[in-house]
C-alpha atoms as a PDB file:
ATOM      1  CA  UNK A   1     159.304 172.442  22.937  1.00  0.00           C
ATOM      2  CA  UNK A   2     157.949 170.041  20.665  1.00  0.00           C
ATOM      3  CA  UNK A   3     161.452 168.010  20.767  1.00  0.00           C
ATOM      4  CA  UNK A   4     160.530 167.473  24.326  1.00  0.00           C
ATOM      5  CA  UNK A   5     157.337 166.459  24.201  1.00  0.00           C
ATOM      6  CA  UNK A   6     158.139 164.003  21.387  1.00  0.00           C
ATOM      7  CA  UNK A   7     160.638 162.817  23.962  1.00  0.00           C
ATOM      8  CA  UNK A   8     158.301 162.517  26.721  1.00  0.00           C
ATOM      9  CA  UNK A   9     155.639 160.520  24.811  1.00  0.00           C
ATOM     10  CA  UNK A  10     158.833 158.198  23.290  1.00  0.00           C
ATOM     11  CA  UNK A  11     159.884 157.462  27.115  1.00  0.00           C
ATOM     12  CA  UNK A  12     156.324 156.890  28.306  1.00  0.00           C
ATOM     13  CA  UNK A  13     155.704 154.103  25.142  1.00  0.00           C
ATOM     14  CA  UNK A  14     159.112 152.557  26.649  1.00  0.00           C
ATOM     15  CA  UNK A  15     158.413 152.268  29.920  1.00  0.00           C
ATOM     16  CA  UNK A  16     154.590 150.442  29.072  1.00  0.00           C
ATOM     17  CA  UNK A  17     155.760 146.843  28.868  1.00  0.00           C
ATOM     18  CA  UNK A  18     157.892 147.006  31.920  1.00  0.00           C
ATOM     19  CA  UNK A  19     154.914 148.462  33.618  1.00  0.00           C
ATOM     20  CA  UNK A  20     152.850 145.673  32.025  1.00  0.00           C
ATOM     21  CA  UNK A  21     155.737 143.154  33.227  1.00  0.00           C
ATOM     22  CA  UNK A  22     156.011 143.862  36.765  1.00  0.00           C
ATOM     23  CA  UNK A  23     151.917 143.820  37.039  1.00  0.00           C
ATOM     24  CA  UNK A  24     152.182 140.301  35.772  1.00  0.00           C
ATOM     25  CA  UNK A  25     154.492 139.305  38.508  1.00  0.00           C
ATOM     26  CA  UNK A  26     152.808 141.087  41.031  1.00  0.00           C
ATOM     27  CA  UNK A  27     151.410 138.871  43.688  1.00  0.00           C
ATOM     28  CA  UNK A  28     149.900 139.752  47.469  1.00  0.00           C
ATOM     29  CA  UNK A  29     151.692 138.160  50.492  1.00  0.00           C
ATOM     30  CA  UNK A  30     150.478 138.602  53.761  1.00  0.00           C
ATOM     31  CA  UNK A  31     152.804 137.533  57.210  1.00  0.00           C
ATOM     32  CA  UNK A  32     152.198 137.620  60.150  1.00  0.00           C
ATOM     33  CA  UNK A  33     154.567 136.682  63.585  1.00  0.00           C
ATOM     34  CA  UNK A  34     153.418 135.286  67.182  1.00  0.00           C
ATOM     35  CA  UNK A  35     154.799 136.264  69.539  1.00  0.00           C
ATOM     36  CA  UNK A  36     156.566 139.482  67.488  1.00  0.00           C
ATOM     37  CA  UNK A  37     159.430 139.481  69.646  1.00  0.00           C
ATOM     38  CA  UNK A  38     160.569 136.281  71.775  1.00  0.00           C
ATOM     39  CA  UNK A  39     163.348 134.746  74.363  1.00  0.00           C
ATOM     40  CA  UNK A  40     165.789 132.266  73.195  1.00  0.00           C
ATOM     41  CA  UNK A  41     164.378 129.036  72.808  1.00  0.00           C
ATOM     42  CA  UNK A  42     160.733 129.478  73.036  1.00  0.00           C
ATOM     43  CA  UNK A  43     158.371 128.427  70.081  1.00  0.00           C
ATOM     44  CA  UNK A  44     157.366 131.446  67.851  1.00  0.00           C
ATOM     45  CA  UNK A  45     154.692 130.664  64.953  1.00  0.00           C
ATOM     46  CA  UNK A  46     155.332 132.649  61.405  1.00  0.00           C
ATOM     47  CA  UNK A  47     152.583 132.667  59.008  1.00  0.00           C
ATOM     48  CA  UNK A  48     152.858 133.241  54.937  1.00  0.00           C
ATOM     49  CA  UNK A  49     149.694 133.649  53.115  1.00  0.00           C
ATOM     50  CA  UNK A  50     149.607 134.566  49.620  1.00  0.00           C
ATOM     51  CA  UNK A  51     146.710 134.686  47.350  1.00  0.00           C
ATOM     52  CA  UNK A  52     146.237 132.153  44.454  1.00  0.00           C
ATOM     53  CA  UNK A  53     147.926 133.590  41.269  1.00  0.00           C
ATOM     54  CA  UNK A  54     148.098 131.989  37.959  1.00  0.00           C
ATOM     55  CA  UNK A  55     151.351 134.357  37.598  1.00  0.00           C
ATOM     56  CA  UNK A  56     153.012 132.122  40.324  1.00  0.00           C
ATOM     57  CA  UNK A  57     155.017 128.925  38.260  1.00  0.00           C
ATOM     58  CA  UNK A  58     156.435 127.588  41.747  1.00  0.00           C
ATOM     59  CA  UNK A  59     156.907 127.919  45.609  1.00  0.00           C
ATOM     60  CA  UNK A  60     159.882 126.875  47.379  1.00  0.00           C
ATOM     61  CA  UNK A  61     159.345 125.907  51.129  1.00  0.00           C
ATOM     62  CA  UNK A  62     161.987 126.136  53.591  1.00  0.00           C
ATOM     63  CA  UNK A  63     162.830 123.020  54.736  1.00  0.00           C
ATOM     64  CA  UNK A  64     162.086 121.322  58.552  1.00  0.00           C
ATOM     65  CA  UNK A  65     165.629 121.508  59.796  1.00  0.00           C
ATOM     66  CA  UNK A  66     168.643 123.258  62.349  1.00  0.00           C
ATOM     67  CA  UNK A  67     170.194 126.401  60.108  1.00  0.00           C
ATOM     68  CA  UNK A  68     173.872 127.035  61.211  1.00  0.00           C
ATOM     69  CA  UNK A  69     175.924 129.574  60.710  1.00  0.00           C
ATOM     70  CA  UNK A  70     177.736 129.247  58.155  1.00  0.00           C
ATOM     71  CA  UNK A  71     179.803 132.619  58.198  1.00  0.00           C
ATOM     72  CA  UNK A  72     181.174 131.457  61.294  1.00  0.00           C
ATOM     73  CA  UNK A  73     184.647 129.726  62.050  1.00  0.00           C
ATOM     74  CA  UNK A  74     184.775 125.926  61.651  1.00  0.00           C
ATOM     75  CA  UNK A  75     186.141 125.368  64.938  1.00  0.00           C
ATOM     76  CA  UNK A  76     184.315 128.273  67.122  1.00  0.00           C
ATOM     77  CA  UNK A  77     181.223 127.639  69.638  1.00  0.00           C
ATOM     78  CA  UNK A  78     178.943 129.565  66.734  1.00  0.00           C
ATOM     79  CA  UNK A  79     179.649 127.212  64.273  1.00  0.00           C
ATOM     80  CA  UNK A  80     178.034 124.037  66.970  1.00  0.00           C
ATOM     81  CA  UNK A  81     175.316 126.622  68.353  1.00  0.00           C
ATOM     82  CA  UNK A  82     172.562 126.684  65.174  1.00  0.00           C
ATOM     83  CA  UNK A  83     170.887 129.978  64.476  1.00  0.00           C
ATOM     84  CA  UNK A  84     167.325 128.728  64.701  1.00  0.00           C
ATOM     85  CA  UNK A  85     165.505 125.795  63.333  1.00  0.00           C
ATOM     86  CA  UNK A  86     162.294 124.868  61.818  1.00  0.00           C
ATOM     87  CA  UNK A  87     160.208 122.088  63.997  1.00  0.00           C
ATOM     88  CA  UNK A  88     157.088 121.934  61.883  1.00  0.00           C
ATOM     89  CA  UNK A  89     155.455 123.461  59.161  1.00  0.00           C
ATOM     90  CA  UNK A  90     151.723 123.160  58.054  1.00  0.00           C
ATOM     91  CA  UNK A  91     150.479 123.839  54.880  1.00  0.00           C
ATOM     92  CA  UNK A  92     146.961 124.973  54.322  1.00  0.00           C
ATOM     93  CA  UNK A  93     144.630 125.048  51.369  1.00  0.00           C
ATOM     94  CA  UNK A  94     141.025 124.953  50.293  1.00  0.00           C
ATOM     95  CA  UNK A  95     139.405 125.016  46.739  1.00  0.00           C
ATOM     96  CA  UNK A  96     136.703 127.336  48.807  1.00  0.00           C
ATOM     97  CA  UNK A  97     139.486 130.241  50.378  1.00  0.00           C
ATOM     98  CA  UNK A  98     141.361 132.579  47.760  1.00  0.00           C
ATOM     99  CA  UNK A  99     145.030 131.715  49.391  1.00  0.00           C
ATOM    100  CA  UNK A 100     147.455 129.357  50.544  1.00  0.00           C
ATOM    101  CA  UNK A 101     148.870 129.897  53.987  1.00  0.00           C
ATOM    102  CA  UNK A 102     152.295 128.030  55.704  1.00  0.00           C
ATOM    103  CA  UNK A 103     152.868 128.565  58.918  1.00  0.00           C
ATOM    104  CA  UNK A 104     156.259 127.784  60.192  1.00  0.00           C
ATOM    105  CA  UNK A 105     156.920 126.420  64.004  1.00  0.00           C
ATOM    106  CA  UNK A 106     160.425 128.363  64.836  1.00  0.00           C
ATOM    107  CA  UNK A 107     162.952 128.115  67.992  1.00  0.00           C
ATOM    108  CA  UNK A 108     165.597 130.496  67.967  1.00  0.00           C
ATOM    109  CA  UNK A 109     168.941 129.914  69.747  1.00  0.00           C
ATOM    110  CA  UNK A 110     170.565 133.080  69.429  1.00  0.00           C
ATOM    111  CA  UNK A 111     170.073 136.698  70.359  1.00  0.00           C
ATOM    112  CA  UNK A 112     169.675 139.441  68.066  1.00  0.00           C
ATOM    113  CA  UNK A 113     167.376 140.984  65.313  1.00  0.00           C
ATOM    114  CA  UNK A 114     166.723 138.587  62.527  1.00  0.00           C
ATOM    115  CA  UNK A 115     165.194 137.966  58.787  1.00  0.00           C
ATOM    116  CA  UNK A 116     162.410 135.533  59.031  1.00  0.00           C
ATOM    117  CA  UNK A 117     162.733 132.518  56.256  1.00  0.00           C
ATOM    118  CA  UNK A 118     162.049 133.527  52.799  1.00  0.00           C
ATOM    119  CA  UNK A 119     159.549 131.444  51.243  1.00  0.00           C
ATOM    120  CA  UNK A 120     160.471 131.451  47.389  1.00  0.00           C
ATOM    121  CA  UNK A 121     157.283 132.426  45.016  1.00  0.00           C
ATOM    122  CA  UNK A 122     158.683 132.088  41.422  1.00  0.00           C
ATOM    123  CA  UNK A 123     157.004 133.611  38.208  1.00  0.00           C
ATOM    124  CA  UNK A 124     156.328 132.484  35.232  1.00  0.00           C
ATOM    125  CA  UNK A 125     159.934 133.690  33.901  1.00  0.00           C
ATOM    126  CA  UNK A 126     161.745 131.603  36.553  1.00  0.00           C
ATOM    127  CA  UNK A 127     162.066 135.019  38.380  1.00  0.00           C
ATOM    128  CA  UNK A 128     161.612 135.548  41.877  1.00  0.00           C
ATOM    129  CA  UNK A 129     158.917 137.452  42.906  1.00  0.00           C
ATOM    130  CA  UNK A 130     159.853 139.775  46.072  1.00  0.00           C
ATOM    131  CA  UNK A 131     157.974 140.556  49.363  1.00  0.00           C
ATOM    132  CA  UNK A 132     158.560 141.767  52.256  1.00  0.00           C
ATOM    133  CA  UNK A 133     159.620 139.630  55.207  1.00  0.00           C
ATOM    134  CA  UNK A 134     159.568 140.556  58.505  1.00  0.00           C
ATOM    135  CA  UNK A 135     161.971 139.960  60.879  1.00  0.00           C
ATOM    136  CA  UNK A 136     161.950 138.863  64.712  1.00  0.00           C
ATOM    137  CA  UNK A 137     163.954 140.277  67.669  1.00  0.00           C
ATOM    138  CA  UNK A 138     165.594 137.171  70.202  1.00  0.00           C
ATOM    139  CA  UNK A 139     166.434 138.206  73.509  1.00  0.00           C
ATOM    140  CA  UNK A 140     168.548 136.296  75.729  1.00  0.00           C
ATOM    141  CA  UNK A 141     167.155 134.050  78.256  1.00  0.00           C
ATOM    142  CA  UNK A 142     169.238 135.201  81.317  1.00  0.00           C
ATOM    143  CA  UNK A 143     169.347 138.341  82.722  1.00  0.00           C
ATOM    144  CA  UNK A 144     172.810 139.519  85.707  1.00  0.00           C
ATOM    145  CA  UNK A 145     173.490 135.909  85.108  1.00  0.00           C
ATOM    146  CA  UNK A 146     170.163 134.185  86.511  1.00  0.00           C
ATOM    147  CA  UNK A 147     167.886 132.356  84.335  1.00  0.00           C
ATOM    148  CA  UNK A 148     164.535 134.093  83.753  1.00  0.00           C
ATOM    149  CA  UNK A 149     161.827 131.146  85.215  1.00  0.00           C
ATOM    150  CA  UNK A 150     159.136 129.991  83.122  1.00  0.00           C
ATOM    151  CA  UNK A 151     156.307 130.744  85.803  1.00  0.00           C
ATOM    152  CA  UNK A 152     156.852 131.932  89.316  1.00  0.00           C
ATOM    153  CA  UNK A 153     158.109 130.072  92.131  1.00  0.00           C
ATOM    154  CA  UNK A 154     155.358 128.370  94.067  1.00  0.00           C
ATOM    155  CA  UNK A 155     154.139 130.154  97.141  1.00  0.00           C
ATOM    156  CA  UNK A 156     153.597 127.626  99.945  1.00  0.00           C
ATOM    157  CA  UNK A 157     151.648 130.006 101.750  1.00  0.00           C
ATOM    158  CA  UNK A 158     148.003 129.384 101.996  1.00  0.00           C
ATOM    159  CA  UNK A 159     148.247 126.483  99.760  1.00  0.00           C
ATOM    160  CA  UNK A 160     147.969 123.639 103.231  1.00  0.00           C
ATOM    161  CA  UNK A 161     144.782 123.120 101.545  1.00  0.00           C
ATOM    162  CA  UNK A 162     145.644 122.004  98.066  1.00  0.00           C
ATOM    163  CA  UNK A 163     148.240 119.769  99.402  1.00  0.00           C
ATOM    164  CA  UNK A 164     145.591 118.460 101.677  1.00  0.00           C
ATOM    165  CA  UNK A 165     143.184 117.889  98.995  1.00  0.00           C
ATOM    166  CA  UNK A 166     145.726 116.574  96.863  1.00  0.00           C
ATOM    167  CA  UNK A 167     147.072 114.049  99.415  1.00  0.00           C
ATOM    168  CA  UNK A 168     142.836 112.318  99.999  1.00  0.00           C
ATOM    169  CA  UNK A 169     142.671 112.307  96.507  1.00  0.00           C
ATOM    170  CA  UNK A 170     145.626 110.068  95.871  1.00  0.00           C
ATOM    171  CA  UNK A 171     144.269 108.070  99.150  1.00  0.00           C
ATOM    172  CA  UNK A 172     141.166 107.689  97.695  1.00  0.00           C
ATOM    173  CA  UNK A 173     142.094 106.979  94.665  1.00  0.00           C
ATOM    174  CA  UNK A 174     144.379 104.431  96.085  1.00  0.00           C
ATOM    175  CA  UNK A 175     141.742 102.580  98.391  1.00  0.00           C
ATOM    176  CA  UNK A 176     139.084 102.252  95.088  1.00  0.00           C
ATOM    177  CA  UNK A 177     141.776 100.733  93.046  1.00  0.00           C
ATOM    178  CA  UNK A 178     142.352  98.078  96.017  1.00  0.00           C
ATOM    179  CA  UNK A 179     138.878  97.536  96.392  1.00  0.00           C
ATOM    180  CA  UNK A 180     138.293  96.886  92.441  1.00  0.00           C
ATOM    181  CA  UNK A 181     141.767  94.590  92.671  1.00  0.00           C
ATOM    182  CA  UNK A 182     139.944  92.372  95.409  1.00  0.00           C
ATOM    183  CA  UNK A 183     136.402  92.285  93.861  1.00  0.00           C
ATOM    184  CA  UNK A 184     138.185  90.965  90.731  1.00  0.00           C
ATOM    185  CA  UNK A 185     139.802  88.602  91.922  1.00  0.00           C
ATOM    186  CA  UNK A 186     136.937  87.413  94.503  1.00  0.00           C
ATOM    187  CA  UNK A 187     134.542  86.948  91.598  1.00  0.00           C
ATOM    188  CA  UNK A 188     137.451  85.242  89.907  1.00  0.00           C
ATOM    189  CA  UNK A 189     137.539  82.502  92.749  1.00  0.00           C
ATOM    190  CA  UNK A 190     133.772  82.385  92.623  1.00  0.00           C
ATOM    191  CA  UNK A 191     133.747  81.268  88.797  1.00  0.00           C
ATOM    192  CA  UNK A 192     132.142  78.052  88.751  1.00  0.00           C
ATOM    193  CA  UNK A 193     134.324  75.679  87.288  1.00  0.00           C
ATOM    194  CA  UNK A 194     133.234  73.467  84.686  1.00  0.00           C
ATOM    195  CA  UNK A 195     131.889  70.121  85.907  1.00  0.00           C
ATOM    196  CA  UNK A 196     133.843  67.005  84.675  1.00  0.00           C
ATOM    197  CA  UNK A 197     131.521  64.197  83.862  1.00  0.00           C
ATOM    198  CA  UNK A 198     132.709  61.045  84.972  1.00  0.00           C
ATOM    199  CA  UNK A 199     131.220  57.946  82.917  1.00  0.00           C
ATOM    200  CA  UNK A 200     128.732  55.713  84.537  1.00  0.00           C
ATOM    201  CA  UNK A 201     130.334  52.567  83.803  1.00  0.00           C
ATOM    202  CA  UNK A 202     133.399  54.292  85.868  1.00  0.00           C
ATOM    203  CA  UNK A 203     131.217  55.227  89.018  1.00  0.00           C
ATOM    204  CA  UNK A 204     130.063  51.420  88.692  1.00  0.00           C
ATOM    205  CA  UNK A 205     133.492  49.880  88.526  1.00  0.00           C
ATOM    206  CA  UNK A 206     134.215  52.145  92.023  1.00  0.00           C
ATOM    207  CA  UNK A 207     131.222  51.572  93.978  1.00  0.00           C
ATOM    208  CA  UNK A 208     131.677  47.792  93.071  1.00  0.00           C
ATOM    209  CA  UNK A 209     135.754  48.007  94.666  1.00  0.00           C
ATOM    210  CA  UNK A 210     134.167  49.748  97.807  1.00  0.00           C
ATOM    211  CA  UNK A 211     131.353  47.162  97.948  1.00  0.00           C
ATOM    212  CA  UNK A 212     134.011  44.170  97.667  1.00  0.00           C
ATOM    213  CA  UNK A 213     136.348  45.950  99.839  1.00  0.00           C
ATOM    214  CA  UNK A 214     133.717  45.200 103.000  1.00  0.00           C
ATOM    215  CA  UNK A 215     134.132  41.023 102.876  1.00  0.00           C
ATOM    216  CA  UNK A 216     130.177  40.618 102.689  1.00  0.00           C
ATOM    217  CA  UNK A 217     130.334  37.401 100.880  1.00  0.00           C
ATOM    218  CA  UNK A 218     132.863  35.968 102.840  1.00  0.00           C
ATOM    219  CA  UNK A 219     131.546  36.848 106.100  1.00  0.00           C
ATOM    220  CA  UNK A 220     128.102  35.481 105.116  1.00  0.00           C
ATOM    221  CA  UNK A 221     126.451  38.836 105.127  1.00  0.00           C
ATOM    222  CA  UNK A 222     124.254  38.149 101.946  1.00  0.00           C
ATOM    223  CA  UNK A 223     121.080  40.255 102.314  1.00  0.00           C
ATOM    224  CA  UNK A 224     123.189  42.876 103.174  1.00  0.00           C
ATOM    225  CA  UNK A 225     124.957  42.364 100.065  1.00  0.00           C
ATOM    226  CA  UNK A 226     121.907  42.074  98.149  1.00  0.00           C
ATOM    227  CA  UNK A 227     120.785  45.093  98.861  1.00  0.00           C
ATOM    228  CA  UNK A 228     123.647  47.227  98.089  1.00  0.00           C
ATOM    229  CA  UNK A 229     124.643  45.835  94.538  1.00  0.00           C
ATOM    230  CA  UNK A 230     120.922  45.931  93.429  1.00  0.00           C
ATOM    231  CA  UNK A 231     120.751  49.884  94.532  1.00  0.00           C
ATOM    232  CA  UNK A 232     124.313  50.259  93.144  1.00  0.00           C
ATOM    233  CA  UNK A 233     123.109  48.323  89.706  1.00  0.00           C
ATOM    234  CA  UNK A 234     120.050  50.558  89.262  1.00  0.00           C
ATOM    235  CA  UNK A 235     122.234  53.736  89.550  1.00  0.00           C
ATOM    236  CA  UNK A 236     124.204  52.340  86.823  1.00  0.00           C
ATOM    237  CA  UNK A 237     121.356  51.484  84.851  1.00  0.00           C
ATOM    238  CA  UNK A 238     119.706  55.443  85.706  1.00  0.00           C
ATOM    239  CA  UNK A 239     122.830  57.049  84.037  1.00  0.00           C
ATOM    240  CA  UNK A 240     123.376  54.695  81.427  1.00  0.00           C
ATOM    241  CA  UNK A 241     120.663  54.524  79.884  1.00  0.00           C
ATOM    242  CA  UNK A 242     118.553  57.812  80.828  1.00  0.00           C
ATOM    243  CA  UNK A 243     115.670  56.484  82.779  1.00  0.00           C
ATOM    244  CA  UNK A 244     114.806  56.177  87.069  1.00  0.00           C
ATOM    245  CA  UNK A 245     115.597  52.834  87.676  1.00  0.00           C
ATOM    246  CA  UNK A 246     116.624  53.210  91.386  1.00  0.00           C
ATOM    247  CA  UNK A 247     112.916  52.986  93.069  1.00  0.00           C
ATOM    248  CA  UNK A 248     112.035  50.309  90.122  1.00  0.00           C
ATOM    249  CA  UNK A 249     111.060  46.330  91.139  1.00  0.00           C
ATOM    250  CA  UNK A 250     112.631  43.868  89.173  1.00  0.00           C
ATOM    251  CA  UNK A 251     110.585  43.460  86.782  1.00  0.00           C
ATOM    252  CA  UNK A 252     109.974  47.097  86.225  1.00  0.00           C
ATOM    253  CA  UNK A 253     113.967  46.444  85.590  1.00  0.00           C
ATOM    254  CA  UNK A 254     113.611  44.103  83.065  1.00  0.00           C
ATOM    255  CA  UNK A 255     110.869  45.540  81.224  1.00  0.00           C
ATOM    256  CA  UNK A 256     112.862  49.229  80.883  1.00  0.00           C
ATOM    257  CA  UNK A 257     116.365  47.882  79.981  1.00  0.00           C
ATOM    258  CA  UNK A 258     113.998  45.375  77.354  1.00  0.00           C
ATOM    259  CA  UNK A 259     112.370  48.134  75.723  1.00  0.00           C
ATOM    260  CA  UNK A 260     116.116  50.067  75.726  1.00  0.00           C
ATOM    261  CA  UNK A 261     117.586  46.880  73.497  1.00  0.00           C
ATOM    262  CA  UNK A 262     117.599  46.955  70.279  1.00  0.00           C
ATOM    263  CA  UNK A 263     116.348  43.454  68.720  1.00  0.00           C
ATOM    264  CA  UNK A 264     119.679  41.332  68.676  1.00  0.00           C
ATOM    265  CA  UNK A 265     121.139  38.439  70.226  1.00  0.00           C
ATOM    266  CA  UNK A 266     123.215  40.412  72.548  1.00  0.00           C
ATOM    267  CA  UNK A 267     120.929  42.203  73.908  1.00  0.00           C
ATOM    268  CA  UNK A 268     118.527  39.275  74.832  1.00  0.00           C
ATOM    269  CA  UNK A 269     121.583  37.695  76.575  1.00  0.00           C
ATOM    270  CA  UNK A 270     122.134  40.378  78.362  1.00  0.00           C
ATOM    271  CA  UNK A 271     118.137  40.949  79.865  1.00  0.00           C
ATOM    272  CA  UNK A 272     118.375  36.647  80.560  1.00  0.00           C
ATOM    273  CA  UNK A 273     121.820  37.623  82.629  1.00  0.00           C
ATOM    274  CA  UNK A 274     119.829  40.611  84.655  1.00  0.00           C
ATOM    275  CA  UNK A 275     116.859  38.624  85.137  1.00  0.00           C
ATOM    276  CA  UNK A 276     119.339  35.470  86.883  1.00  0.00           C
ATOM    277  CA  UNK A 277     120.720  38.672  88.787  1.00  0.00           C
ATOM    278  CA  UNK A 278     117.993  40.274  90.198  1.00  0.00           C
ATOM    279  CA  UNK A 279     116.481  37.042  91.185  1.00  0.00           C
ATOM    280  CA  UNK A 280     118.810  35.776  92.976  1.00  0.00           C
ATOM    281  CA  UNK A 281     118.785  39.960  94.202  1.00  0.00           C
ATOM    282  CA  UNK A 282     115.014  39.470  95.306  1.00  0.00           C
ATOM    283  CA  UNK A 283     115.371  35.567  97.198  1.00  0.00           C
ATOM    284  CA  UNK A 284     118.136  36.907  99.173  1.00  0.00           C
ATOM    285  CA  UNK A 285     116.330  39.851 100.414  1.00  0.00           C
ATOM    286  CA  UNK A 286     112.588  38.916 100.884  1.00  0.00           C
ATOM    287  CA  UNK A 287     112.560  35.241 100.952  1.00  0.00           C
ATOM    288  CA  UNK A 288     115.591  34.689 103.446  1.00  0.00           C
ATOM    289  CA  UNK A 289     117.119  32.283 100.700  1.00  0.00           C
ATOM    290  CA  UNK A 290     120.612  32.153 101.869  1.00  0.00           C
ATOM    291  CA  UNK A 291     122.854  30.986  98.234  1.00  0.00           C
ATOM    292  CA  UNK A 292     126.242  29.542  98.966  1.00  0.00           C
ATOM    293  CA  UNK A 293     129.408  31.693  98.378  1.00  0.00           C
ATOM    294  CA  UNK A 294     130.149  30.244  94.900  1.00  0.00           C
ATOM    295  CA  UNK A 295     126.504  31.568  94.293  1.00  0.00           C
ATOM    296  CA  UNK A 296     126.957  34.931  95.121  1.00  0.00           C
ATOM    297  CA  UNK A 297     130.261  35.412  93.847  1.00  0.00           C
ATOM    298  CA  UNK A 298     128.991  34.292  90.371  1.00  0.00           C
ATOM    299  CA  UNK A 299     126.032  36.804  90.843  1.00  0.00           C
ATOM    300  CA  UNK A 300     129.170  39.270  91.364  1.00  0.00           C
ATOM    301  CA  UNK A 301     130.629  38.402  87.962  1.00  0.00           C
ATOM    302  CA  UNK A 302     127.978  38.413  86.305  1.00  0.00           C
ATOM    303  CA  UNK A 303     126.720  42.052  87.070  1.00  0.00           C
ATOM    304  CA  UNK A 304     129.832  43.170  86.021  1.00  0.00           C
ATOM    305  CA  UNK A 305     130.059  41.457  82.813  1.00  0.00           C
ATOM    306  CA  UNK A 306     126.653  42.775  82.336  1.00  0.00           C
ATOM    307  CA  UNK A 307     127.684  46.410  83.051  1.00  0.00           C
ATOM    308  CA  UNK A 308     130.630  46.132  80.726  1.00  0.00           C
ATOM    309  CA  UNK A 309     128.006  44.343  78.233  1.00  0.00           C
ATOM    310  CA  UNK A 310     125.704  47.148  77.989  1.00  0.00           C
ATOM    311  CA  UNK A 311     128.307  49.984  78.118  1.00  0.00           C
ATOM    312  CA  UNK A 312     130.212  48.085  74.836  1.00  0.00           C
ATOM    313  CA  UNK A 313     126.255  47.297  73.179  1.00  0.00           C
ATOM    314  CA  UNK A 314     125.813  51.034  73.486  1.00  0.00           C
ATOM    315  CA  UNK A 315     129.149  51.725  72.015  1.00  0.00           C
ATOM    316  CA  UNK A 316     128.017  49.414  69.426  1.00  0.00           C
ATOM    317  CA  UNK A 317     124.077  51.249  68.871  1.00  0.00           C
ATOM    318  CA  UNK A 318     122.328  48.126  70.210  1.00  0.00           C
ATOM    319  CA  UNK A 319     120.402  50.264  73.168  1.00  0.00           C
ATOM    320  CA  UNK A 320     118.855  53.447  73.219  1.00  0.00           C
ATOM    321  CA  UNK A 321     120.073  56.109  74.568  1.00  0.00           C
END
């Protein structure tokens, strides 16, 4: 009697450190399958969730991949067909939860009952530590030979009034987008384009071809004349040099475009010049003084030359602007 309990208490002593071994490597793995059992081809989502262990060295994720058989014959239709395949796999973790989870995205191609992917939880020995993994049941897609349909086929009846709702939607929806297409593009047209300045001594130069192009001089029109290239003068003078010379006298004139000059020989030369000018202007028109031809075309050259003058003076910062 004694012989056995000696031998009872020997095998209990011998079996401690494998009991202590196998608590080490102990480790809690929870799984979990959606939808539990699915058709060929549709998505199932597997779940692994394990608690953090300091007993765990390693895991080893399947990879995202097609698995093939690779039992089967080289040249048979199982060995192209694969058995399933991972699509995605997310990986959660949070220094706040207790565990890790994976869940694995699956399609299955072929019917049949089978074992889930092992994810590999190694120990601190290298070993792997075990759990139990589910597995899922495929079944196949077509039933007597006729695909199973995703949803059921659309019943016409009673739906006149989606289709009708549908169809003034799309009308509507058409007839805003015109409208917006057309206000666009009429506000586009309305854009006011940016004015392009043209130079003063440029208008001058025209409206001095126009004047010559109506044969005042030489058809003895001179007060007529006058009037025109004094009006068309003070324009010039009004954009040129910033002031409303138009309704000014003559010697309103010549006291503005003085007090415009800066002190210079030029510019003295070029006051004398529009003095002779508007003179000459002023006799024609009020004291029916009727100059020769030579006189009038030398009035003509000279309020050009004095145009040009005070254009190139202001080039040169002897007026005022």
């Amino acid at each position: 009697m004694v012989k056995y309990i000696k031998l009872l208490i020997m095998t209990i002593f011998l079996m401690m450190p494998a009991a202590t071994i196998f608590a080490q490597d102990e480790l809690s793995v929870k799984t979990s399958l959606t939808p539990e059992s699915a058709l060929a081809g549709q998505e199932i989502s597997y779940t692994v969730a394990f608690e953090k262990n300091d007993n765990v060295k390693s895991v080893e994720v399947p990879e995202k991949k097609k698995y093939m058989d690779e039992m089967a014959a080289v040249e048979s239709k199982q060995a192209l067909i694969p058995i399933f395949e991972i699509t995605e796999i997310i990986k959660e973790e949070s220094p706040d939860s207790p565990e890790i989870k994976y869940t694995f995205k699956l399609l299955y191609y072929r019917t049949g009952i089978f074992t889930l992917p092992e994810v590999l939880f190694f120990g601190k020995d290298n070993v792997v530590i075990g759990y139990k993994i589910p597995q899922v049941e495929i079944k196949s897609a077509v039933q007597n030979d006729q695909v199973l349909p995703d949803e059921p086929p659309l019943d016409l009846k009673g739906n006149y009034t989606r289709l009708i709702l549908l169809i003034l939607g799309v009308v509507v929806a058409t007839a805003l987008i015109t409208l917006l297409i057309i206000h666009i593009v009429r506000r586009l047209k309305r854009k006011p384009q940016p004015e392009i300045k043209i130079p003063p001594i440029e208008i001058f130069r025209g409206e001095i071809a126009e004047l010559e192009s109506k044969n005042y001089l030489s058809s003895g029109m001179n007060e007529i004349y006058c009037i025109e290239i004094s009006h068309i003068f003070k324009k010039f003078i009004s954009s040129s040099m910033n002031i409303d010379a138009v309704e000014m006298t003559s010697e309103e004139l010549i006291t503005a475009v003085n007090s415009n000059a800066e002190a210079g020989m030029n510019g003295k030369i070029i006051v004398s010049k529009i003095n002779d000018m508007t003179q000459l202007w002023d006799l024609s028109k009020f004291a029916e003084f009727d100059p020769s031809a030579e006189i009038m075309n030398k009035n003509l050259l000279n309020t050009k030359e004095a145009a040009e003058k005070i254009i190139w003076e202001k080039g040169n910062v002897r007026f005022r602007i």
